[in-house]
Structure formats: structure tokens, C-alpha cells
N, C-alpha and C. Protein backbone atom coordinates (compact mmCIF):
# COMPACT_ATOMS: atom_id res chain seq x y z
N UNK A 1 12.50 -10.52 -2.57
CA UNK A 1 12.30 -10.00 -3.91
C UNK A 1 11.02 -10.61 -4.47
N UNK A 2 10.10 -9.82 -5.44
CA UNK A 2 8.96 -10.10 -5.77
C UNK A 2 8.94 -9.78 -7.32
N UNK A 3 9.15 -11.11 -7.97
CA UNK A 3 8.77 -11.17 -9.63
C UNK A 3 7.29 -10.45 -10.04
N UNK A 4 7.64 -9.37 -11.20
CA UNK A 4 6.33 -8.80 -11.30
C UNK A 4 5.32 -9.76 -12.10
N UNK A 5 4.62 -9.40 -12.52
CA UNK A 5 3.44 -10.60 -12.93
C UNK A 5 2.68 -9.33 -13.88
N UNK A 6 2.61 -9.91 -15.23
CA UNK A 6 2.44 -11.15 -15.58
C UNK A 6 4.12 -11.07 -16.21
N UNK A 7 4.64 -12.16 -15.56
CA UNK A 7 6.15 -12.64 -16.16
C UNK A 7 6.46 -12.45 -17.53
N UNK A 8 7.66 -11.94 -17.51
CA UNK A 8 8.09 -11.11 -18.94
C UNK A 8 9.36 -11.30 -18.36
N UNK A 9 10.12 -10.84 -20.01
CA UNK A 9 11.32 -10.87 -20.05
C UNK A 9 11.80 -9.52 -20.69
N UNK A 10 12.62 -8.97 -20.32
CA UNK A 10 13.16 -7.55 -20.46
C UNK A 10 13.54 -7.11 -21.78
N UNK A 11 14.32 -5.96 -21.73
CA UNK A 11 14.53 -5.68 -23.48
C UNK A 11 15.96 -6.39 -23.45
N UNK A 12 17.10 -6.19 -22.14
CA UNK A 12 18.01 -6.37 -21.83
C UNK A 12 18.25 -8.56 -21.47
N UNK A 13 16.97 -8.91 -21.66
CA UNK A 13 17.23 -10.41 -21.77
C UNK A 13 17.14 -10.87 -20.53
N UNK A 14 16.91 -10.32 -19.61
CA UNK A 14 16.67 -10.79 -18.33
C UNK A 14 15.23 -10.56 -17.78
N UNK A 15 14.84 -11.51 -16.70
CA UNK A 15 13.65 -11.17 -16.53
C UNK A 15 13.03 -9.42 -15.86
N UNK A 16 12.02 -9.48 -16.15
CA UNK A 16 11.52 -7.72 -15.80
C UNK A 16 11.97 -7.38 -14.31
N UNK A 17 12.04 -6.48 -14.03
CA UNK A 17 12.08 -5.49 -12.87
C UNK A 17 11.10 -6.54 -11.52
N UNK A 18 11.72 -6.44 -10.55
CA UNK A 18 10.96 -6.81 -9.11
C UNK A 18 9.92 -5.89 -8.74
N UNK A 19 8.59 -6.51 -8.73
CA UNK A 19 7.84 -5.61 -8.20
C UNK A 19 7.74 -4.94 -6.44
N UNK A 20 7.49 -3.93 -6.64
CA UNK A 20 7.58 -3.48 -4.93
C UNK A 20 6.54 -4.16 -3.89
N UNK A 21 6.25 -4.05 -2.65
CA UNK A 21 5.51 -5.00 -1.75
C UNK A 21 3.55 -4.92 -2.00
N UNK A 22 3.89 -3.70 -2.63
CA UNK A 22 2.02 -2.76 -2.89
C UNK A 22 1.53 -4.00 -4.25
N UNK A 23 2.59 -3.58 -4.99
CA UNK A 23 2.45 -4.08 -6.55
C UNK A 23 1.78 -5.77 -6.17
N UNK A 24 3.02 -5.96 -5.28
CA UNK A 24 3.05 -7.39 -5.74
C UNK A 24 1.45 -8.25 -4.77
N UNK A 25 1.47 -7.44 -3.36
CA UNK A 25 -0.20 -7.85 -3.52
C UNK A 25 -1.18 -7.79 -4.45
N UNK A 26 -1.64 -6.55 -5.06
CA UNK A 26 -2.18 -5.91 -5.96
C UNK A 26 -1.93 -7.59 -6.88
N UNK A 27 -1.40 -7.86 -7.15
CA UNK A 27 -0.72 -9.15 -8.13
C UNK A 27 -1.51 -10.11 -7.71
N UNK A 28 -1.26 -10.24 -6.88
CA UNK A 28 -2.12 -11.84 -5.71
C UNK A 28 -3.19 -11.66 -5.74
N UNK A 29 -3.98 -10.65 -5.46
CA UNK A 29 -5.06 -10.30 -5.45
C UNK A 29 -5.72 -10.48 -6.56
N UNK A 30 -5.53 -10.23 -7.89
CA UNK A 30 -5.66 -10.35 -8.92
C UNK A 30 -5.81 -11.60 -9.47
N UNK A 31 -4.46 -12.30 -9.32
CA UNK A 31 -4.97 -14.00 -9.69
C UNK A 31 -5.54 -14.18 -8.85
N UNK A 32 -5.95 -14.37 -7.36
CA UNK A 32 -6.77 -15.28 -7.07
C UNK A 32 -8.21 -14.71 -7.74
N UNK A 33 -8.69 -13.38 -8.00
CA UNK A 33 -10.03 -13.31 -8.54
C UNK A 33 -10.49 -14.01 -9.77
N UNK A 34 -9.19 -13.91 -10.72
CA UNK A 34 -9.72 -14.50 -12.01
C UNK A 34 -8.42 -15.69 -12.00
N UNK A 35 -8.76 -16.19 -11.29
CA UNK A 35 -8.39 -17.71 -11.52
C UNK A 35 -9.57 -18.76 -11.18
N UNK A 36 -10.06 -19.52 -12.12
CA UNK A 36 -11.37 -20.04 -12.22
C UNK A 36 -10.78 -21.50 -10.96
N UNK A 37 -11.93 -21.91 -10.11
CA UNK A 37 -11.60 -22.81 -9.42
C UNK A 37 -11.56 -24.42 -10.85
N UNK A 38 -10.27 -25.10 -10.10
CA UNK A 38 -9.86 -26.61 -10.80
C UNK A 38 -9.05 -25.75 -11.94
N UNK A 39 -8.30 -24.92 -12.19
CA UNK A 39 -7.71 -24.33 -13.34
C UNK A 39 -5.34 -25.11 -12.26
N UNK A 40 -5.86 -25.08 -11.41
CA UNK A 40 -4.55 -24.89 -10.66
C UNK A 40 -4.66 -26.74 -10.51
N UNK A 41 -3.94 -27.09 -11.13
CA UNK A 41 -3.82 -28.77 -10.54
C UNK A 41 -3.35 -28.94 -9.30
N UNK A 42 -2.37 -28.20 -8.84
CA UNK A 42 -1.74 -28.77 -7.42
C UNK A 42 -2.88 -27.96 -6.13
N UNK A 43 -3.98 -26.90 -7.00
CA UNK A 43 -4.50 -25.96 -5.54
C UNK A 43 -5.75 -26.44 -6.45
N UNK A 44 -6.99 -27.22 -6.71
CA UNK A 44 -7.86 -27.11 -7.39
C UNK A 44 -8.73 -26.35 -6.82
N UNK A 45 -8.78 -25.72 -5.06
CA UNK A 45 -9.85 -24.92 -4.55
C UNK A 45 -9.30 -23.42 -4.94
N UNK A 46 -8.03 -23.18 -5.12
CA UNK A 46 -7.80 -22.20 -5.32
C UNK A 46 -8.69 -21.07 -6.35
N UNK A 47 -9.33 -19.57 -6.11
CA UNK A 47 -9.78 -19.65 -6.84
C UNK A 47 -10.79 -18.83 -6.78
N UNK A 48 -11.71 -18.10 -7.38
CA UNK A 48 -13.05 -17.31 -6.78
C UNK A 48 -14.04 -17.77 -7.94
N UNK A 49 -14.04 -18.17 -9.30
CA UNK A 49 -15.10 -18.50 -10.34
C UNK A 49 -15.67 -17.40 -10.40
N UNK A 50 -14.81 -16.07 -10.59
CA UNK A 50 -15.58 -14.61 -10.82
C UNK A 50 -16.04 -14.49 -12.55
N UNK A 51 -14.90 -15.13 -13.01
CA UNK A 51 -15.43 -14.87 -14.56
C UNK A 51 -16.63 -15.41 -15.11
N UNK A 52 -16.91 -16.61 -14.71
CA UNK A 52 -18.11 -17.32 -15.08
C UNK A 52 -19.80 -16.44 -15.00
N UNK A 53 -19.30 -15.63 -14.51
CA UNK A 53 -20.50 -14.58 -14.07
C UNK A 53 -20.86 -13.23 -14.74
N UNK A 54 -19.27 -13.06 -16.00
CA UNK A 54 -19.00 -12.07 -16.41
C UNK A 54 -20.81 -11.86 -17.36
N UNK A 55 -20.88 -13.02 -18.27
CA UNK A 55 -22.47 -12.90 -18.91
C UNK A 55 -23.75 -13.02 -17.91
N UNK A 56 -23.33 -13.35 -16.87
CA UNK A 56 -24.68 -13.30 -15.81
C UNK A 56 -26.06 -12.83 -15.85
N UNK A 57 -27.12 -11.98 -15.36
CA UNK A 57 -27.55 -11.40 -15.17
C UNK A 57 -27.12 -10.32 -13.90
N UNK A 58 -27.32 -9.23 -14.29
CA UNK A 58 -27.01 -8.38 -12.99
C UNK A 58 -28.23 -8.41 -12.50
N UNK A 59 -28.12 -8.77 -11.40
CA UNK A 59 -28.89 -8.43 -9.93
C UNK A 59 -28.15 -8.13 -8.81
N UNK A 60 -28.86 -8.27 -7.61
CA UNK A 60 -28.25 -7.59 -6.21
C UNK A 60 -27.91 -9.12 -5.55
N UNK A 61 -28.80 -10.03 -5.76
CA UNK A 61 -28.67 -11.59 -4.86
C UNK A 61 -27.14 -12.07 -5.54
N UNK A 62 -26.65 -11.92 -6.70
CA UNK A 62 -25.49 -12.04 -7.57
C UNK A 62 -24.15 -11.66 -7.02
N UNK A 63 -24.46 -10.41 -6.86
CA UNK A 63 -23.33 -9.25 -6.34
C UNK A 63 -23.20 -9.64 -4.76
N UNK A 64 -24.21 -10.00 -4.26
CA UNK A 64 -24.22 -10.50 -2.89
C UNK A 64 -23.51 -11.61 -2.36
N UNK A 65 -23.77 -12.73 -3.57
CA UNK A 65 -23.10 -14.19 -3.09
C UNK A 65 -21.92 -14.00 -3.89
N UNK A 66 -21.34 -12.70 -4.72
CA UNK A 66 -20.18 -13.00 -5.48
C UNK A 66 -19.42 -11.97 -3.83
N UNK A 67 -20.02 -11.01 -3.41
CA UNK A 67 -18.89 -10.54 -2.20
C UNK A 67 -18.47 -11.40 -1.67
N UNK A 68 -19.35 -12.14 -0.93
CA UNK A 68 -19.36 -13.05 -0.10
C UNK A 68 -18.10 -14.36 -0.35
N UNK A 69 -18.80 -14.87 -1.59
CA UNK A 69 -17.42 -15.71 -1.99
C UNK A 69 -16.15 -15.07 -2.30
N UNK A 70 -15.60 -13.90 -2.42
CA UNK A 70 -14.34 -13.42 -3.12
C UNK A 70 -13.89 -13.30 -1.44
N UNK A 71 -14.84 -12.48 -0.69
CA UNK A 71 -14.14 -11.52 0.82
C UNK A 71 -13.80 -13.30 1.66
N UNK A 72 -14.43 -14.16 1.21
CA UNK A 72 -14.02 -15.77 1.66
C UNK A 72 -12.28 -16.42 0.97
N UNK A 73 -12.85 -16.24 -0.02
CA UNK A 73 -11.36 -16.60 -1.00
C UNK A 73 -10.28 -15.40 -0.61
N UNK A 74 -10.51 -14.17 -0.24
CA UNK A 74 -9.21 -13.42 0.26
C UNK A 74 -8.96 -13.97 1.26
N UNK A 75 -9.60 -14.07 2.16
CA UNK A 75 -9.33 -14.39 3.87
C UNK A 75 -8.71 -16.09 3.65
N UNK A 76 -8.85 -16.81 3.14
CA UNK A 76 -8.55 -18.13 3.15
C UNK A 76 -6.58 -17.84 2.48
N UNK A 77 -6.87 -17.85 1.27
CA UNK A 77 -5.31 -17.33 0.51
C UNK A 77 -4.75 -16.44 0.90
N UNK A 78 -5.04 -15.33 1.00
CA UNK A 78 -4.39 -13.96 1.52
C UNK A 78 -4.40 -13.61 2.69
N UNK A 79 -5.39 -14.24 3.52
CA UNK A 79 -5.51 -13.49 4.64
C UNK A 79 -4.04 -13.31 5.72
N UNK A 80 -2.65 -14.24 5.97
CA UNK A 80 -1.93 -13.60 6.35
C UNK A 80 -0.87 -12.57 5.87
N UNK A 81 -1.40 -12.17 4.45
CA UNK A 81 -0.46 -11.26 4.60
C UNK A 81 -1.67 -9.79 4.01
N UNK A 82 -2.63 -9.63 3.94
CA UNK A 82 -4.23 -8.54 4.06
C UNK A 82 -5.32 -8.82 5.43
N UNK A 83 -5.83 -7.97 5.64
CA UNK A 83 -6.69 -7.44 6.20
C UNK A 83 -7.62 -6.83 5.63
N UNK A 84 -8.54 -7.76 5.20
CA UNK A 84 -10.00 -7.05 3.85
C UNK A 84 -10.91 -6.32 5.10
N UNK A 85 -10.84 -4.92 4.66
CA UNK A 85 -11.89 -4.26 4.89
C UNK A 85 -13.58 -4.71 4.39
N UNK A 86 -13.11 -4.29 2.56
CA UNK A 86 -14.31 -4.87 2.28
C UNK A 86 -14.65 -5.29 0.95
N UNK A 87 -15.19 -5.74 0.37
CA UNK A 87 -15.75 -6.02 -0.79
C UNK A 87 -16.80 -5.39 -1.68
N UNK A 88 -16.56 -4.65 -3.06
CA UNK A 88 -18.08 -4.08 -4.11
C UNK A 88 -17.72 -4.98 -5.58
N UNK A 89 -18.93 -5.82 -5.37
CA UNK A 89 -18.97 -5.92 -6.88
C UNK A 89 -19.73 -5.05 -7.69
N UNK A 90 -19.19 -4.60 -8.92
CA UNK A 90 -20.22 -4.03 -9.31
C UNK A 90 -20.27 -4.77 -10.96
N UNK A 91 -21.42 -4.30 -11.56
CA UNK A 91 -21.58 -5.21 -12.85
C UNK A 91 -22.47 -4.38 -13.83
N UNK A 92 -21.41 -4.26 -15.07
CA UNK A 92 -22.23 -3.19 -16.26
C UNK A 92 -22.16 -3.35 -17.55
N UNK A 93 -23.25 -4.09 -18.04
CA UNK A 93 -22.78 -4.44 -19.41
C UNK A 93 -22.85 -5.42 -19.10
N UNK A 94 -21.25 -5.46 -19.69
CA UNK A 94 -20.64 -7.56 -19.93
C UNK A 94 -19.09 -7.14 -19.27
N UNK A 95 -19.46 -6.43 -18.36
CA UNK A 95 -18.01 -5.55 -17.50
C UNK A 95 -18.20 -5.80 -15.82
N UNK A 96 -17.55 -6.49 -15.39
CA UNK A 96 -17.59 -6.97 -13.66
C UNK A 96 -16.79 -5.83 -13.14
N UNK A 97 -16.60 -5.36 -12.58
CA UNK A 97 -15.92 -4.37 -11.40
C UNK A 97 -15.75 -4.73 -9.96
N UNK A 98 -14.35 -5.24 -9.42
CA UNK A 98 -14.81 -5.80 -8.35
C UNK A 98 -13.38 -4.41 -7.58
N UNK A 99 -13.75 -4.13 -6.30
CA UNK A 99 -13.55 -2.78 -5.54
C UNK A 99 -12.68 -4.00 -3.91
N UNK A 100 -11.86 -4.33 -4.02
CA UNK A 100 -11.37 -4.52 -2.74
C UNK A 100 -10.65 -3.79 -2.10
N UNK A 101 -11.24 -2.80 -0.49
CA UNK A 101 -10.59 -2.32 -0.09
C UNK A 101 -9.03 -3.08 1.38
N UNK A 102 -8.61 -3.07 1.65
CA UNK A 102 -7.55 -3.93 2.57
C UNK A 102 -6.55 -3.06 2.96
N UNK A 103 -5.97 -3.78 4.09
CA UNK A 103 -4.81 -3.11 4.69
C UNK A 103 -3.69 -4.10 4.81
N UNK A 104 -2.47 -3.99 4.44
CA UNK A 104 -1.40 -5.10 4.61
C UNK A 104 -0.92 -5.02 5.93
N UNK A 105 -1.01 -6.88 6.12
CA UNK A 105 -0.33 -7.25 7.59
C UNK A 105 0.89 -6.46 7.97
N UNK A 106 2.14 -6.66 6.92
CA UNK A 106 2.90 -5.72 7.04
C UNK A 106 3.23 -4.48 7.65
N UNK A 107 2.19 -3.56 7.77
CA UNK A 107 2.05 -2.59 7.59
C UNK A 107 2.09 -1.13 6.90
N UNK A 108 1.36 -0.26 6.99
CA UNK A 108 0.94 0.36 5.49
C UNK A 108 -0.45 0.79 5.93
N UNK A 109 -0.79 2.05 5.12
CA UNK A 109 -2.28 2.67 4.87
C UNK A 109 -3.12 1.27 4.01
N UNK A 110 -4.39 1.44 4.76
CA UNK A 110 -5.41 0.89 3.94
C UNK A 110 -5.13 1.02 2.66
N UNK A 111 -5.68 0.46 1.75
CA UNK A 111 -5.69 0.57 0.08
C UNK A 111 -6.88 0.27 -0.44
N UNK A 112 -7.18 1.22 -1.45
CA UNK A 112 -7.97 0.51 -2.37
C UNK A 112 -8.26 0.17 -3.51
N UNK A 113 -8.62 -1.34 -4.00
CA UNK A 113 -7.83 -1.46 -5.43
C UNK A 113 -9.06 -2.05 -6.64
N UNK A 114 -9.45 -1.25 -7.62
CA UNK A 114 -10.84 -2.09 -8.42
C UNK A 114 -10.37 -2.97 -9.82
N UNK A 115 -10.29 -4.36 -9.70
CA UNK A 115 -9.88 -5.11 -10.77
C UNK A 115 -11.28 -5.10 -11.62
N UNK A 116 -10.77 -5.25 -13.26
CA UNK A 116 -11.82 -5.12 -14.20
C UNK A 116 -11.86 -6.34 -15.44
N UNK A 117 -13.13 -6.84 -15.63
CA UNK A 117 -12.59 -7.50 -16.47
C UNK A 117 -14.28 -7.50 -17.50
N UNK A 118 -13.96 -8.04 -18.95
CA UNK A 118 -14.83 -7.82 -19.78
C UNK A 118 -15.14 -9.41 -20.36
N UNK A 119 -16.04 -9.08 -20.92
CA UNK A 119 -16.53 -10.23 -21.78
C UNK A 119 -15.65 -10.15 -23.26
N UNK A 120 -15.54 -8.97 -23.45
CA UNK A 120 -14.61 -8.70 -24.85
C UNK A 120 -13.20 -8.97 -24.79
């Protein structure tokens, strides 16, 4: 069974609904992007430092060393239970877009999933 995230409690007083096996990667995937590294006391590497970049400058050398570090941070945390195809950052505004495509160890069709996050 897989607690959905972000943890809640129901109307009925119990905690929310179990998320299904898709969801609950989709979940993992998610914190590890925006979980800033040293935020986790017991995992301090845990982590990608994607937000710190949210005011950045956009360039291509940016988007380059941010693939690089995230498609690293999947394969390290996730990698036994994904198979990263691949990595797009993209960056607009004060808006990051990051595009991970993967396939679960499990088994299952490829997926592909774009987490978003803002400066606002």
C-alpha cells in the first residue's frame, strides 16, 4: 500500500485514499526534484537543488548541468524501482519545467511526466 502525498487526512477522519503504483512514483519523483539538498537530516545528499535555479538566468550550459544533475539524482534514489529514459529542462520566466521521461522496473509502458514549479 502506498500513502498518497502530500499527506492529508480525509473528510471521513482517516487518512486519504492509497495511491496506485503510477501515482505513487510520479510522488517520488517529485520530492526528490524539489527537495533542496541538507533539507533531509537523516539523507542530507538527498536531493537535486532544482529550486535554487528557479531565478537563474536561462541559458543552455544551465539546463545542461541541471539534466545532468537531476538524470544523476534519479538513478542514485530511484533507480531500482525507474528506468530514466531521459531528461528536459526547460525554463520560462521565473517557471522551471522539468520533462522526465522513464519506464518502471516493475513493469509498465514508458511514461512521461513534466513537474512545474514557479517563483510565485
Amino acid at each position: 500500500m502506498n500513502l498518497d502525498f502530500p499527506f492529508a487526512i480525509g473528510a471521513d477522519g482517516r487518512t486519504r485514499a492509497a495511491a496506485d503504483d503510477a501515482k505513487h512514483l510520479r510522488d517520488m519523483i517529485a520530492l526528490l526534484l524539489f527537495t533542496q539538498p541538507g533539507e533531509r537530516v537523516m539523507r542530507p545528499d538527498f536531493g537535486t537543488g532544482l529550486l535554487q535555479y528557479v531565478f537563474g538566468p536561462n541559458r543552455p550550459e544551465l539546463a545542461a548541468t541541471l539534466q545532468a544533475t537531476i538524470q544523476g539524482a534519479l538513478m542514485q534514489w530511484l533507480g531500482d524501482l525507474i528506468e530514466v529514459a531521459s531528461v528536459r529542462v526547460d525554463s520560462a520566466d521565473a517557471a522551471l519545467h522539468v520533462t522526465v521521461v522513464y519506464t518502471p522496473r516493475a513493469g509498465g509502458a514508458e511514461r512521461s511526466e513534466t513537474f512545474s514549479r514557479s517563483s510565485t
